[in-house]
PDB file of N, CA and C in Angstrom:
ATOM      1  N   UNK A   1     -17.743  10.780 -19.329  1.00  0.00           N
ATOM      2  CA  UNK A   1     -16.326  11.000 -19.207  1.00  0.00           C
ATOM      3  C   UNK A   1     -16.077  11.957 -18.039  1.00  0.00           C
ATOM      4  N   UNK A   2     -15.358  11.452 -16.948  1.00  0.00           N
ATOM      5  CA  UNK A   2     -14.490  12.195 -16.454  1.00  0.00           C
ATOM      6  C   UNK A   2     -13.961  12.993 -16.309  1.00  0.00           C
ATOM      7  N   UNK A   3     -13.761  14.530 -15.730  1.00  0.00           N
ATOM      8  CA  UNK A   3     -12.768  15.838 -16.157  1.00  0.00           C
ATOM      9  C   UNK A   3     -11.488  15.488 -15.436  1.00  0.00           C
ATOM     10  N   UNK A   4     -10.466  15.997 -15.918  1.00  0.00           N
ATOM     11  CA  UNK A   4      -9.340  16.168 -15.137  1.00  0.00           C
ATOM     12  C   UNK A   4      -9.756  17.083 -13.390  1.00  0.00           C
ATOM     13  N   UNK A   5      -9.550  16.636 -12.400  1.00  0.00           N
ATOM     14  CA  UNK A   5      -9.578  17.542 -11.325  1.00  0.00           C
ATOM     15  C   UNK A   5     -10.952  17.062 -10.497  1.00  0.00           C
ATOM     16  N   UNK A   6     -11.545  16.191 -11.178  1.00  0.00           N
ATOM     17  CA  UNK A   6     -12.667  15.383 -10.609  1.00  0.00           C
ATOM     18  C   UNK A   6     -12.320  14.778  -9.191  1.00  0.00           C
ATOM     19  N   UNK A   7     -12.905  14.515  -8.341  1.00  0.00           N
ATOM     20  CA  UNK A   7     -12.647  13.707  -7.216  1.00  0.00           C
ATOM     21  C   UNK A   7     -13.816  12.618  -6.839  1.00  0.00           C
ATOM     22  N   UNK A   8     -12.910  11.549  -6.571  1.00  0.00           N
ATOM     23  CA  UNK A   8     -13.588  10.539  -6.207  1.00  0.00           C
ATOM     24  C   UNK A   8     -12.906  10.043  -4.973  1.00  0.00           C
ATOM     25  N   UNK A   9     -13.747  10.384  -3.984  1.00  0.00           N
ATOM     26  CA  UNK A   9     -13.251  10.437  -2.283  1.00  0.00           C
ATOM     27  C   UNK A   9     -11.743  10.751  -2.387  1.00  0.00           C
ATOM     28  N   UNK A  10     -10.341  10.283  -1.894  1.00  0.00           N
ATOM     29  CA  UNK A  10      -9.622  11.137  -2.130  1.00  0.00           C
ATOM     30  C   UNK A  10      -8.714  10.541  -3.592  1.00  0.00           C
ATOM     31  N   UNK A  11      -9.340  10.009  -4.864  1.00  0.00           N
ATOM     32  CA  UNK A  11      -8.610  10.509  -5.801  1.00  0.00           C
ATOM     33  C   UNK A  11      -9.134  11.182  -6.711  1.00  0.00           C
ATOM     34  N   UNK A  12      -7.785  11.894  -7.517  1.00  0.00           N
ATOM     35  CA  UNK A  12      -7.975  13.245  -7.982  1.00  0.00           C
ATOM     36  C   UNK A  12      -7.515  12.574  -9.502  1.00  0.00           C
ATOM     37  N   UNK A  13      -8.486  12.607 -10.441  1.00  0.00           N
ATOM     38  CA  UNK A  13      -8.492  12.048 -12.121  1.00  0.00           C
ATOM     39  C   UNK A  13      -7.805  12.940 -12.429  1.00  0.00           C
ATOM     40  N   UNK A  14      -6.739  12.852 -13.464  1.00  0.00           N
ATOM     41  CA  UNK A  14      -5.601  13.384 -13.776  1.00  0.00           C
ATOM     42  C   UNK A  14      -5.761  13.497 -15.295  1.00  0.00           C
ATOM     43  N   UNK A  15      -5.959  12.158 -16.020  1.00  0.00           N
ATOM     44  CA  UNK A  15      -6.118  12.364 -17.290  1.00  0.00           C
ATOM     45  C   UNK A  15      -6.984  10.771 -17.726  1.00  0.00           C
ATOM     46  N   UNK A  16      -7.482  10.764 -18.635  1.00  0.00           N
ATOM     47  CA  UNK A  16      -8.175   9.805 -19.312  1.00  0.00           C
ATOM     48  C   UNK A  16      -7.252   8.835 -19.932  1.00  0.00           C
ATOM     49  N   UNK A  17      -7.187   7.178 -19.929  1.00  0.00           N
ATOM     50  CA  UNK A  17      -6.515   6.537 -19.817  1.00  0.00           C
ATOM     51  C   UNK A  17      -6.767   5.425 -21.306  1.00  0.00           C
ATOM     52  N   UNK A  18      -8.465   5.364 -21.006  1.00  0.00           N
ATOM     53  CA  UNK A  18      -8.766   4.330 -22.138  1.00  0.00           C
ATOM     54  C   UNK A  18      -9.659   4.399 -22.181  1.00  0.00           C
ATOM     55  N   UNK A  19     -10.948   3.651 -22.788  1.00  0.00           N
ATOM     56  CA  UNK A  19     -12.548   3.014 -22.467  1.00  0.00           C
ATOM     57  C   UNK A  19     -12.503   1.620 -23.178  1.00  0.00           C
ATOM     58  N   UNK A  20     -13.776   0.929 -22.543  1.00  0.00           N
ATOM     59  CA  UNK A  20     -14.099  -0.259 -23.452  1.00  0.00           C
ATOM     60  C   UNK A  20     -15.425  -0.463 -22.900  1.00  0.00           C
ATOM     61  N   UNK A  21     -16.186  -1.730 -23.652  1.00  0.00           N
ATOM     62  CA  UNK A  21     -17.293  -1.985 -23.393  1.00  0.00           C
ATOM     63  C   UNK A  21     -17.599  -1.925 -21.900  1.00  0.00           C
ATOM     64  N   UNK A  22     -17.051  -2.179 -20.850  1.00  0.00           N
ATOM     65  CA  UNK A  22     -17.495  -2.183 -19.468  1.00  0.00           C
ATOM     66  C   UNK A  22     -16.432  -0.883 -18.904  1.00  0.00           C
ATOM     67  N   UNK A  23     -16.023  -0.140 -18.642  1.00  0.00           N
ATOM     68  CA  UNK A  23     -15.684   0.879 -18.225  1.00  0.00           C
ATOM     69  C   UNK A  23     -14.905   1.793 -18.736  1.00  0.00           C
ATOM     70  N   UNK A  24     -14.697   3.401 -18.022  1.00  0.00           N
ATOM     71  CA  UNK A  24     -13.726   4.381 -18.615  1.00  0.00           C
ATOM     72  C   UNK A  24     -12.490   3.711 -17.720  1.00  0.00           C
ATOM     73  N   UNK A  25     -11.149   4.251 -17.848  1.00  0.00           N
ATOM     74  CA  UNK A  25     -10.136   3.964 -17.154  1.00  0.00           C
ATOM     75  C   UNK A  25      -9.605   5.330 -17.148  1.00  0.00           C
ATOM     76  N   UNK A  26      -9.096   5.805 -16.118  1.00  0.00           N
ATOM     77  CA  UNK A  26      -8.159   7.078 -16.119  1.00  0.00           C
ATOM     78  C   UNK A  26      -6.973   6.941 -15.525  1.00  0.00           C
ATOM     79  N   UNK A  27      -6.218   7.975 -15.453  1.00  0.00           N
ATOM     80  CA  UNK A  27      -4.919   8.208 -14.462  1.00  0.00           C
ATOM     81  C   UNK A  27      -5.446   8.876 -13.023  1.00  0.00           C
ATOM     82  N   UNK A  28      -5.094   9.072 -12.091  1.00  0.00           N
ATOM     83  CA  UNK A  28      -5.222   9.251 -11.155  1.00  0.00           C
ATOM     84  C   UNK A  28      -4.774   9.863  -9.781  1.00  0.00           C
ATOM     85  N   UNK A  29      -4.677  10.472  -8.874  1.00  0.00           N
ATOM     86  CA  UNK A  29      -3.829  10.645  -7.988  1.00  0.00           C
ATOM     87  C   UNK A  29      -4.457  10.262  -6.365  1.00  0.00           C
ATOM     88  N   UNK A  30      -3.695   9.755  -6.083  1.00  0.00           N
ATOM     89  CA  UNK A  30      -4.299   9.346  -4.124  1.00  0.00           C
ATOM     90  C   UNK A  30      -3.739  10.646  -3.368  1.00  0.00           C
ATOM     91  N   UNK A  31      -4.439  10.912  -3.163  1.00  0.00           N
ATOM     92  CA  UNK A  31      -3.926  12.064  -2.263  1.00  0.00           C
ATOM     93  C   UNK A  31      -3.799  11.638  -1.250  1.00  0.00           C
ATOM     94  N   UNK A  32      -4.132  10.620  -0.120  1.00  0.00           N
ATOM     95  CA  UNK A  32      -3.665  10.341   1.175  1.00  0.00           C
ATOM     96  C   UNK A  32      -2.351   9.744   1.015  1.00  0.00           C
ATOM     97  N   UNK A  33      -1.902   8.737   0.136  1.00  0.00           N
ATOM     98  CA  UNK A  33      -0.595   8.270  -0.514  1.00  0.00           C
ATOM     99  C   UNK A  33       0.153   8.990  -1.258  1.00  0.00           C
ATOM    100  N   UNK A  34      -0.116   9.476  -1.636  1.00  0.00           N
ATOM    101  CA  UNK A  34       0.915  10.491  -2.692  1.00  0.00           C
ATOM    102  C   UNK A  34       1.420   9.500  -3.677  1.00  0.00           C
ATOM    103  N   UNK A  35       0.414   8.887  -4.512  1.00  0.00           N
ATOM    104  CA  UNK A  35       0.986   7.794  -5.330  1.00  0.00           C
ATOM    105  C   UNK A  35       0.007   7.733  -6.667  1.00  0.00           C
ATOM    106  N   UNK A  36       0.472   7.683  -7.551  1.00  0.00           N
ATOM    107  CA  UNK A  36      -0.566   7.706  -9.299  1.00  0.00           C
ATOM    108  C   UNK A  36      -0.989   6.215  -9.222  1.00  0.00           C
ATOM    109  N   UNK A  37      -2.769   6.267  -9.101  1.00  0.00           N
ATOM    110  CA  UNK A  37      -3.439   4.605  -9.117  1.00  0.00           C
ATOM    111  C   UNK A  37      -3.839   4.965 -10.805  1.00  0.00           C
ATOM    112  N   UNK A  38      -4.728   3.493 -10.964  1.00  0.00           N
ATOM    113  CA  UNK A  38      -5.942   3.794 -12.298  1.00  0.00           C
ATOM    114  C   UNK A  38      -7.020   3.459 -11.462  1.00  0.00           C
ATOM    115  N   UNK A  39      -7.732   4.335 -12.267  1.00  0.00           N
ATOM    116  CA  UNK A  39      -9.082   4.034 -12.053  1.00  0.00           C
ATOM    117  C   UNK A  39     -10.280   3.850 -12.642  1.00  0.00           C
ATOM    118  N   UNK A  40     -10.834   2.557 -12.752  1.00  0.00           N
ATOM    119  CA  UNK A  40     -11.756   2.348 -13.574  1.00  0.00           C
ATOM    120  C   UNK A  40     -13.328   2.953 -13.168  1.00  0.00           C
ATOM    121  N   UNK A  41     -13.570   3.083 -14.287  1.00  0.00           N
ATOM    122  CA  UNK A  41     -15.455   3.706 -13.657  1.00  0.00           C
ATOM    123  C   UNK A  41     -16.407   3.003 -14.637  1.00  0.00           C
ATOM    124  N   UNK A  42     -17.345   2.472 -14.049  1.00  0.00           N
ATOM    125  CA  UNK A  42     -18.238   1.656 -14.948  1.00  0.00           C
ATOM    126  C   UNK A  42     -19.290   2.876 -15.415  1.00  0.00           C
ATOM    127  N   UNK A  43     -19.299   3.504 -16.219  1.00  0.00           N
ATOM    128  CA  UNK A  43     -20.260   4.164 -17.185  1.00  0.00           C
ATOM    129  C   UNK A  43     -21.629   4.131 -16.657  1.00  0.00           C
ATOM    130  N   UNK A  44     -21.829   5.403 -16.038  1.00  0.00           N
ATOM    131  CA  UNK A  44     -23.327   6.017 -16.150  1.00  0.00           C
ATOM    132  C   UNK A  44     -24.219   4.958 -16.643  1.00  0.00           C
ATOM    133  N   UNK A  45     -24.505   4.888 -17.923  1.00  0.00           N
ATOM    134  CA  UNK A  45     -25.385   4.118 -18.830  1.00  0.00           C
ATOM    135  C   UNK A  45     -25.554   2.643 -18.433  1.00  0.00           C
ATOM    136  N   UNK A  46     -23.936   2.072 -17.432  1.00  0.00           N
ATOM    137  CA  UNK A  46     -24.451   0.488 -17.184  1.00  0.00           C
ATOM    138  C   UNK A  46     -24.214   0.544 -15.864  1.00  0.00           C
ATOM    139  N   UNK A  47     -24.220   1.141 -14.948  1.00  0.00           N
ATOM    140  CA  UNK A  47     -24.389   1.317 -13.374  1.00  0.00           C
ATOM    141  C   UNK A  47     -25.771   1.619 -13.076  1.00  0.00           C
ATOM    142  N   UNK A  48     -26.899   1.953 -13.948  1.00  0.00           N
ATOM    143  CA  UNK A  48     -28.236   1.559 -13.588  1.00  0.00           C
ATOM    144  C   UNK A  48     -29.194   0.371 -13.839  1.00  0.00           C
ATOM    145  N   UNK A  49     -28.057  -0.503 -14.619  1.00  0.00           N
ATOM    146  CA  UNK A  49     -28.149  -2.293 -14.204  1.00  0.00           C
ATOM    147  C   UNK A  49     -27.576  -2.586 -13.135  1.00  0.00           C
ATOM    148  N   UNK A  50     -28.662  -3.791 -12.368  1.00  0.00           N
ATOM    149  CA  UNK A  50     -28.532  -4.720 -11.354  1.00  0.00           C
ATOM    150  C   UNK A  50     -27.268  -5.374 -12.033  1.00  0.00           C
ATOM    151  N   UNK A  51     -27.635  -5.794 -13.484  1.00  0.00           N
ATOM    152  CA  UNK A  51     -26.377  -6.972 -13.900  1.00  0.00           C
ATOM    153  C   UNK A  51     -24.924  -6.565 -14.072  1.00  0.00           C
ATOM    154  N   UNK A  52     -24.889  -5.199 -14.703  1.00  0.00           N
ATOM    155  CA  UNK A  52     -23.932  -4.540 -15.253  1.00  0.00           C
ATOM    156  C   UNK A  52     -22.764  -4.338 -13.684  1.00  0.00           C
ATOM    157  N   UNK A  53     -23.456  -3.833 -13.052  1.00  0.00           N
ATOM    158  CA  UNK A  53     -22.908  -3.552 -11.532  1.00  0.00           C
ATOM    159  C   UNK A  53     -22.621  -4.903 -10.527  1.00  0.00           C
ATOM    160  N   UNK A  54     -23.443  -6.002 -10.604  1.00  0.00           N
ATOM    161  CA  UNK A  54     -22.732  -7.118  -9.915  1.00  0.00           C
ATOM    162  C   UNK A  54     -22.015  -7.446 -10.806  1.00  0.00           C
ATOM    163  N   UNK A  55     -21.614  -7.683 -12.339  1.00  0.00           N
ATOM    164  CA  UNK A  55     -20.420  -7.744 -12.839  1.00  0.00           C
ATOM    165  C   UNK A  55     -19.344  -7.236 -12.531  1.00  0.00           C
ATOM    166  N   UNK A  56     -19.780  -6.087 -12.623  1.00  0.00           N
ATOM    167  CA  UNK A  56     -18.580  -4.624 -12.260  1.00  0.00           C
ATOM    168  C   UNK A  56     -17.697  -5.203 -11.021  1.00  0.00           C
ATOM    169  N   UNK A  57     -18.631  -5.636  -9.740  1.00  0.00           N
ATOM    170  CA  UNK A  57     -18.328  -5.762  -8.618  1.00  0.00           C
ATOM    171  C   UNK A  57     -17.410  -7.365  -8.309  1.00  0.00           C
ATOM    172  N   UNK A  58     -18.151  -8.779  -9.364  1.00  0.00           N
ATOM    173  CA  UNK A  58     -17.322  -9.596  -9.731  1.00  0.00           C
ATOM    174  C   UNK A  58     -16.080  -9.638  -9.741  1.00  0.00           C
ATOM    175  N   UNK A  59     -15.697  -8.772 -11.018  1.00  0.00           N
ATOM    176  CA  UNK A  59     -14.641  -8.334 -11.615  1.00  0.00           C
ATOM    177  C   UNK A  59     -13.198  -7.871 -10.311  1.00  0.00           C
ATOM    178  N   UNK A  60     -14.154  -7.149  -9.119  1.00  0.00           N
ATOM    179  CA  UNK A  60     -13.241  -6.296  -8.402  1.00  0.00           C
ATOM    180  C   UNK A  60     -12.781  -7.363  -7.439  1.00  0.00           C
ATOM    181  N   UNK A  61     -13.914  -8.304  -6.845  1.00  0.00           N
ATOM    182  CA  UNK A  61     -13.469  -9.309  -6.562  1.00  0.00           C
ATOM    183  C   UNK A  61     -12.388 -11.078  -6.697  1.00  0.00           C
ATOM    184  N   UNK A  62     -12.770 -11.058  -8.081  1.00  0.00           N
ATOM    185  CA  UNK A  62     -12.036 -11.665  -8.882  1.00  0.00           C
ATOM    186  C   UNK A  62     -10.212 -11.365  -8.741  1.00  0.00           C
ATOM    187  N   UNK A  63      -9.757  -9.819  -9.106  1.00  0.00           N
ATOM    188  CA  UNK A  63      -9.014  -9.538  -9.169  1.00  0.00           C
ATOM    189  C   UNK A  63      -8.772  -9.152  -7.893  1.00  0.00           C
ATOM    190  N   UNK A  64      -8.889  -8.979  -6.824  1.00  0.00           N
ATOM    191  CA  UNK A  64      -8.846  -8.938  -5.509  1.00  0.00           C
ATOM    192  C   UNK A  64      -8.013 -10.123  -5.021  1.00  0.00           C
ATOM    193  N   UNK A  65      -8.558 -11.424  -5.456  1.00  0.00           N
ATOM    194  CA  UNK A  65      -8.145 -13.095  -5.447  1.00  0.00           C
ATOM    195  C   UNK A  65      -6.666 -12.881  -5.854  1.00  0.00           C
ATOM    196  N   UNK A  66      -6.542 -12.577  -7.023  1.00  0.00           N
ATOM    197  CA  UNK A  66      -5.126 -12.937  -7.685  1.00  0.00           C
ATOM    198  C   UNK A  66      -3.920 -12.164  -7.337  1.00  0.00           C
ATOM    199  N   UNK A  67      -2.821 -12.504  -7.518  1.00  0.00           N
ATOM    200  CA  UNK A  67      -1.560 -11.817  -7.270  1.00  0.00           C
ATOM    201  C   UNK A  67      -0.472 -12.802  -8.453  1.00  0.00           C
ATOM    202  N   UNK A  68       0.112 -11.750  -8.958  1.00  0.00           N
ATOM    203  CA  UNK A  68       0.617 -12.079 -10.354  1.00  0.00           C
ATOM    204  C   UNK A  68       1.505 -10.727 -10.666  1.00  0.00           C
ATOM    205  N   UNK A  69       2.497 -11.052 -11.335  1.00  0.00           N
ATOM    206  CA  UNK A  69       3.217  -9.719 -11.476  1.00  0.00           C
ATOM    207  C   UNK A  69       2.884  -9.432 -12.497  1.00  0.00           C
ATOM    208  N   UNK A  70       1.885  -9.592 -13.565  1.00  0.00           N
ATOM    209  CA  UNK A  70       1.441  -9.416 -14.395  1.00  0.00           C
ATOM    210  C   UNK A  70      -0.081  -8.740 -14.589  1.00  0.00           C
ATOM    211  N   UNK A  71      -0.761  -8.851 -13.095  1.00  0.00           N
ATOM    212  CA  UNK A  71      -1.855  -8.369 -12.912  1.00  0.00           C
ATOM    213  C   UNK A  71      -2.023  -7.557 -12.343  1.00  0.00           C
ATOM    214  N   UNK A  72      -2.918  -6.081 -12.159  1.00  0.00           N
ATOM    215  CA  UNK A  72      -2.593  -5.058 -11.554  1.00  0.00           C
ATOM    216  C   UNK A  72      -3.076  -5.595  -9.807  1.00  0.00           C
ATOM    217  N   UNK A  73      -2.380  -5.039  -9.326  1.00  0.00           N
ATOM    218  CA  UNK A  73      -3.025  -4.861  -7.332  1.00  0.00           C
ATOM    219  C   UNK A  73      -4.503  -4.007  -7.699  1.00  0.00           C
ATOM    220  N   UNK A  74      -5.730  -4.655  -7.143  1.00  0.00           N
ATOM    221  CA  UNK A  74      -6.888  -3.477  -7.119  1.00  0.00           C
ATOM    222  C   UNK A  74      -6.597  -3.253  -5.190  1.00  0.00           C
ATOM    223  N   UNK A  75      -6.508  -1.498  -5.724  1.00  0.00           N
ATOM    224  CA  UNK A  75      -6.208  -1.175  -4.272  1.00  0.00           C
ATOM    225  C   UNK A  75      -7.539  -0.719  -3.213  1.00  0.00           C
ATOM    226  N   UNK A  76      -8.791  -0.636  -4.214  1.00  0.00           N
ATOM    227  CA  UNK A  76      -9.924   0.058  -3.717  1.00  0.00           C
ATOM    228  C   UNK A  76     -10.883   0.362  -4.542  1.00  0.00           C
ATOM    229  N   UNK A  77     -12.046  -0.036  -3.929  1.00  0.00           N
ATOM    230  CA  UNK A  77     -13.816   0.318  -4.489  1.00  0.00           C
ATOM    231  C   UNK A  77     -14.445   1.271  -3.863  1.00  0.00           C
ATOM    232  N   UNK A  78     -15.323   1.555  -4.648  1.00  0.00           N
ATOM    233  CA  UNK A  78     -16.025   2.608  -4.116  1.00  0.00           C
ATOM    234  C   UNK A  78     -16.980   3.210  -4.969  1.00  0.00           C
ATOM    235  N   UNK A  79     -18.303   3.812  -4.636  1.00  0.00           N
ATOM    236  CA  UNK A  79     -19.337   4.799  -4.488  1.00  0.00           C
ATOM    237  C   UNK A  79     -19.470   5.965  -4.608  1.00  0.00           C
ATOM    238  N   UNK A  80     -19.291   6.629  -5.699  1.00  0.00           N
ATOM    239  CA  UNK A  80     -19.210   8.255  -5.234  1.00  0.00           C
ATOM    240  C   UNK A  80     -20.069   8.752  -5.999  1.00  0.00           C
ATOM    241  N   UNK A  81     -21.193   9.871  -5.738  1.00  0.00           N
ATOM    242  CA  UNK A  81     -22.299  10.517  -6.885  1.00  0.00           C
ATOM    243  C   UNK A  81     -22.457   9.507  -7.425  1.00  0.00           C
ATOM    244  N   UNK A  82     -23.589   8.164  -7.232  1.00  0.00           N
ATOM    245  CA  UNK A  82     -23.398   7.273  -8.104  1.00  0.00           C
ATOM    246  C   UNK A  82     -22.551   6.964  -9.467  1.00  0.00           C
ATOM    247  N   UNK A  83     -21.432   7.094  -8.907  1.00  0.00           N
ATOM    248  CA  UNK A  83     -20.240   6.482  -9.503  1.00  0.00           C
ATOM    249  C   UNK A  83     -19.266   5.201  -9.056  1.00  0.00           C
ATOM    250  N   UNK A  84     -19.664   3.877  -9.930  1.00  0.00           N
ATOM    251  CA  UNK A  84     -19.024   3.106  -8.762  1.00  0.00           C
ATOM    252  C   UNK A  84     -17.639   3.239  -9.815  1.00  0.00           C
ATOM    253  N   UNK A  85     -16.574   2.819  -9.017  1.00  0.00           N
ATOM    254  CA  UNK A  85     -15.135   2.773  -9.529  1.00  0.00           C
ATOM    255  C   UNK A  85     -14.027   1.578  -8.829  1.00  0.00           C
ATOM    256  N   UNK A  86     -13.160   1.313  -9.270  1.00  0.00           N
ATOM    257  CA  UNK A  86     -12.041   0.264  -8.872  1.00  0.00           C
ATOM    258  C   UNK A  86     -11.208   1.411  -9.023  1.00  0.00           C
ATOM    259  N   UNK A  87      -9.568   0.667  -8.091  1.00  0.00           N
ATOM    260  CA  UNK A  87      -8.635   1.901  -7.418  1.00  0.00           C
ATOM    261  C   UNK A  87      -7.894   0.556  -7.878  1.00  0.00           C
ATOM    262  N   UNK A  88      -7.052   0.534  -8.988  1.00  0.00           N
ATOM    263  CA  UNK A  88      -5.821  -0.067  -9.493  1.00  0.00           C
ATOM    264  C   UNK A  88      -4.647   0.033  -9.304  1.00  0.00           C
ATOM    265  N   UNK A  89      -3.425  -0.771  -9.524  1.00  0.00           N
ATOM    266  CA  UNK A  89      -2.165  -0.384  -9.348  1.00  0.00           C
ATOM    267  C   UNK A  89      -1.970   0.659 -11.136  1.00  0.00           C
ATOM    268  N   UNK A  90      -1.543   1.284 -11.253  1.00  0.00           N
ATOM    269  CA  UNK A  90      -0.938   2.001 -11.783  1.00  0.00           C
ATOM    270  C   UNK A  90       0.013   1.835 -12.506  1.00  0.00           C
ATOM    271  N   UNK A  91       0.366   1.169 -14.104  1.00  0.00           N
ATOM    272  CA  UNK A  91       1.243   0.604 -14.727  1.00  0.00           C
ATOM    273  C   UNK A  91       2.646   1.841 -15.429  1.00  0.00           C
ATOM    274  N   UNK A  92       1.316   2.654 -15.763  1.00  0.00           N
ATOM    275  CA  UNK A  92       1.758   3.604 -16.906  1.00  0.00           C
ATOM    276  C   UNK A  92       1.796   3.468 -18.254  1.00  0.00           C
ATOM    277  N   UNK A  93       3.066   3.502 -19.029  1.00  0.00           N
ATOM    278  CA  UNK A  93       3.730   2.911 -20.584  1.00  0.00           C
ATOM    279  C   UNK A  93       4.717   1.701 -20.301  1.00  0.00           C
ATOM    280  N   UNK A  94       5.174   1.815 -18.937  1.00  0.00           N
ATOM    281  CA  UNK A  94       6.135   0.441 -18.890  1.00  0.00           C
ATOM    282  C   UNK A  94       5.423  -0.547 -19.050  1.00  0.00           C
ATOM    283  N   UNK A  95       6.277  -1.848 -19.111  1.00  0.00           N
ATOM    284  CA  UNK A  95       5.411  -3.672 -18.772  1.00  0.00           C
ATOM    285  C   UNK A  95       5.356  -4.142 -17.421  1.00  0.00           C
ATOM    286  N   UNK A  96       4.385  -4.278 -16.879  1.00  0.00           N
ATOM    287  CA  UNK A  96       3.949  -4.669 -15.406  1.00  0.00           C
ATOM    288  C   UNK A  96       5.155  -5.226 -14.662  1.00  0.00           C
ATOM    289  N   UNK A  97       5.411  -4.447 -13.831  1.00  0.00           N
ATOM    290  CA  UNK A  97       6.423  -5.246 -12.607  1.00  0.00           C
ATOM    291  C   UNK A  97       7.327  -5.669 -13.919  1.00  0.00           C
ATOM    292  N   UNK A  98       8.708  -5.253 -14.697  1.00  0.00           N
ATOM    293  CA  UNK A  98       9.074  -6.175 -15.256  1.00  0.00           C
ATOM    294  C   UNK A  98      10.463  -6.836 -15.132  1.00  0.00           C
ATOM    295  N   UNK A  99      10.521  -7.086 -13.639  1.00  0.00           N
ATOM    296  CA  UNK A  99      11.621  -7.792 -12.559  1.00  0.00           C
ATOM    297  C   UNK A  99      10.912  -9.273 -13.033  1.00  0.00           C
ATOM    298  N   UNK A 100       9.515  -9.109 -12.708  1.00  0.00           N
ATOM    299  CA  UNK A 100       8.782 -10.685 -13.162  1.00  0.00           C
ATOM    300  C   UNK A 100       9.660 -11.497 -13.986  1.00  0.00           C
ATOM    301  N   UNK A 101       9.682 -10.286 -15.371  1.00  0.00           N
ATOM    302  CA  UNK A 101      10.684 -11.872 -16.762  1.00  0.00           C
ATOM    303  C   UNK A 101      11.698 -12.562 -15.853  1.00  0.00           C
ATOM    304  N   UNK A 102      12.272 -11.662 -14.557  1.00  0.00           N
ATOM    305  CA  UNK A 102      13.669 -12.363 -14.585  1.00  0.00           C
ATOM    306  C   UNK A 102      13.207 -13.792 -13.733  1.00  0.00           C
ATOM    307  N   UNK A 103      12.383 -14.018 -13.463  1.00  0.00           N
ATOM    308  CA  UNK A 103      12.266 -15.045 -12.495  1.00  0.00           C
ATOM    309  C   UNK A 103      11.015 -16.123 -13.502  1.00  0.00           C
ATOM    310  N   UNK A 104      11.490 -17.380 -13.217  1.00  0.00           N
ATOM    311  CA  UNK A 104      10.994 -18.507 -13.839  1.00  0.00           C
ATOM    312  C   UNK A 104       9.508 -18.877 -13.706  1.00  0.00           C
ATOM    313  N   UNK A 105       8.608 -19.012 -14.464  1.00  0.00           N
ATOM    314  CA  UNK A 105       7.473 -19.563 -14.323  1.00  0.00           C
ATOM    315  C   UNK A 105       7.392 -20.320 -12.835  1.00  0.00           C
ATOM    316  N   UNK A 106       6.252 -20.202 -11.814  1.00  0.00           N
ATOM    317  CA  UNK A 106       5.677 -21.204 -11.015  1.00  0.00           C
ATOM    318  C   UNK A 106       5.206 -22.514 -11.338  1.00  0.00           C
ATOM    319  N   UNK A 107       4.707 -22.017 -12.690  1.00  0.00           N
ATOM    320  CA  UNK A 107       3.588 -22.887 -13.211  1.00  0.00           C
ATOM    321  C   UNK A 107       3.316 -22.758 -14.767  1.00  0.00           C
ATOM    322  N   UNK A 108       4.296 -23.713 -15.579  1.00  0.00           N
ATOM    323  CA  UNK A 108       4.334 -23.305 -16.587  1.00  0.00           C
ATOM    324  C   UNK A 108       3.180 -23.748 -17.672  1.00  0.00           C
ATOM    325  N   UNK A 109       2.537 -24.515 -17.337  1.00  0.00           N
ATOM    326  CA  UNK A 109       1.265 -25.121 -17.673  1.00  0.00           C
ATOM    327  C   UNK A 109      -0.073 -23.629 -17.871  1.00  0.00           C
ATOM    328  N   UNK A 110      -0.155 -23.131 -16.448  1.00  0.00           N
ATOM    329  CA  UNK A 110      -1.034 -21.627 -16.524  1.00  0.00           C
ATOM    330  C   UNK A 110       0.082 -20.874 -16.936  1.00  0.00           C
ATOM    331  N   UNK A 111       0.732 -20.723 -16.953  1.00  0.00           N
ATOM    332  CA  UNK A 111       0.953 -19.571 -18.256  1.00  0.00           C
ATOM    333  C   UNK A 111       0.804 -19.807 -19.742  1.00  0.00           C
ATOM    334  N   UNK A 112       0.918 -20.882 -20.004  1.00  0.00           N
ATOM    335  CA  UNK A 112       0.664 -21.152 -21.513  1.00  0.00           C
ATOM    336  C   UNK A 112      -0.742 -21.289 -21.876  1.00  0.00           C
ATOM    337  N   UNK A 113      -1.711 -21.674 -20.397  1.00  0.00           N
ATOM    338  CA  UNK A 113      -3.340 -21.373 -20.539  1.00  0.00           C
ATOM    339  C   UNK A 113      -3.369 -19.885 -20.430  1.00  0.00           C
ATOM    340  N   UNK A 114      -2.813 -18.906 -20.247  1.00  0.00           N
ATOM    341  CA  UNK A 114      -3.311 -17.686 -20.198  1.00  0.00           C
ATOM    342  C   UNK A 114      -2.601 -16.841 -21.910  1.00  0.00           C
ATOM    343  N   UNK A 115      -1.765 -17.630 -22.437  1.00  0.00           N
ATOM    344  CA  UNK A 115      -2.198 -16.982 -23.824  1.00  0.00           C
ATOM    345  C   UNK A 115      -2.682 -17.279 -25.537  1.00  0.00           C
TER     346      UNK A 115
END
């Protein structure tokens, strides 16, 4: 776990966000932006897997691909004290982008595959 005041190149962990089987998540601050990201960190314990870490890295790519007002922007990866991490958009307690409802499905077929 993470402390508040931690730095990872220039963001500054603010507070602890969540965990799950593949990473911690925190709050965050960019200090070159002046803007609150998330940031995920894949856990000590599975960043000294080959597998755990090209997953990790999958994942960043994967979501890199997509754009969805429903999916966060990953704004940035990175390396730090062997710590690898993803640099997220930043939701908070609100519902993602939620200008989205007002506008009509693209594709109403994948949205009904995505729940």
């Amino acid at each position: 776990m993470l402390s508040p005041g931690t730095k990872l190149g220039p963001y500054e962990i603010a507070a602890p966000l969540g965990a799950g089987g593949m990473g911690e998540v925190y709050r965050a601050r960019d200090t070159r932006l002046d803007r609150t990201v998330a940031i995920k960190v894949l856990p000590a314990h599975l960043s000294s897997d080959p597998a755990r870490r090209q997953r990790f890295e999958r994942e960043a790519r994967a979501v890199a691909s997509l754009n969805h007002p429903h999916i966060c922007v990953l704004h940035d990866i990175g390396t730090q004290d062997a710590v690898d991490f993803l640099v997220l958009e930043y939701f908070g307690r609100r519902n993602p982008r939620p200008s989205a409802r007002a506008r009509p499905a693209a594709n109403s077929r994948a949205v009904k595959d995505c729940h």
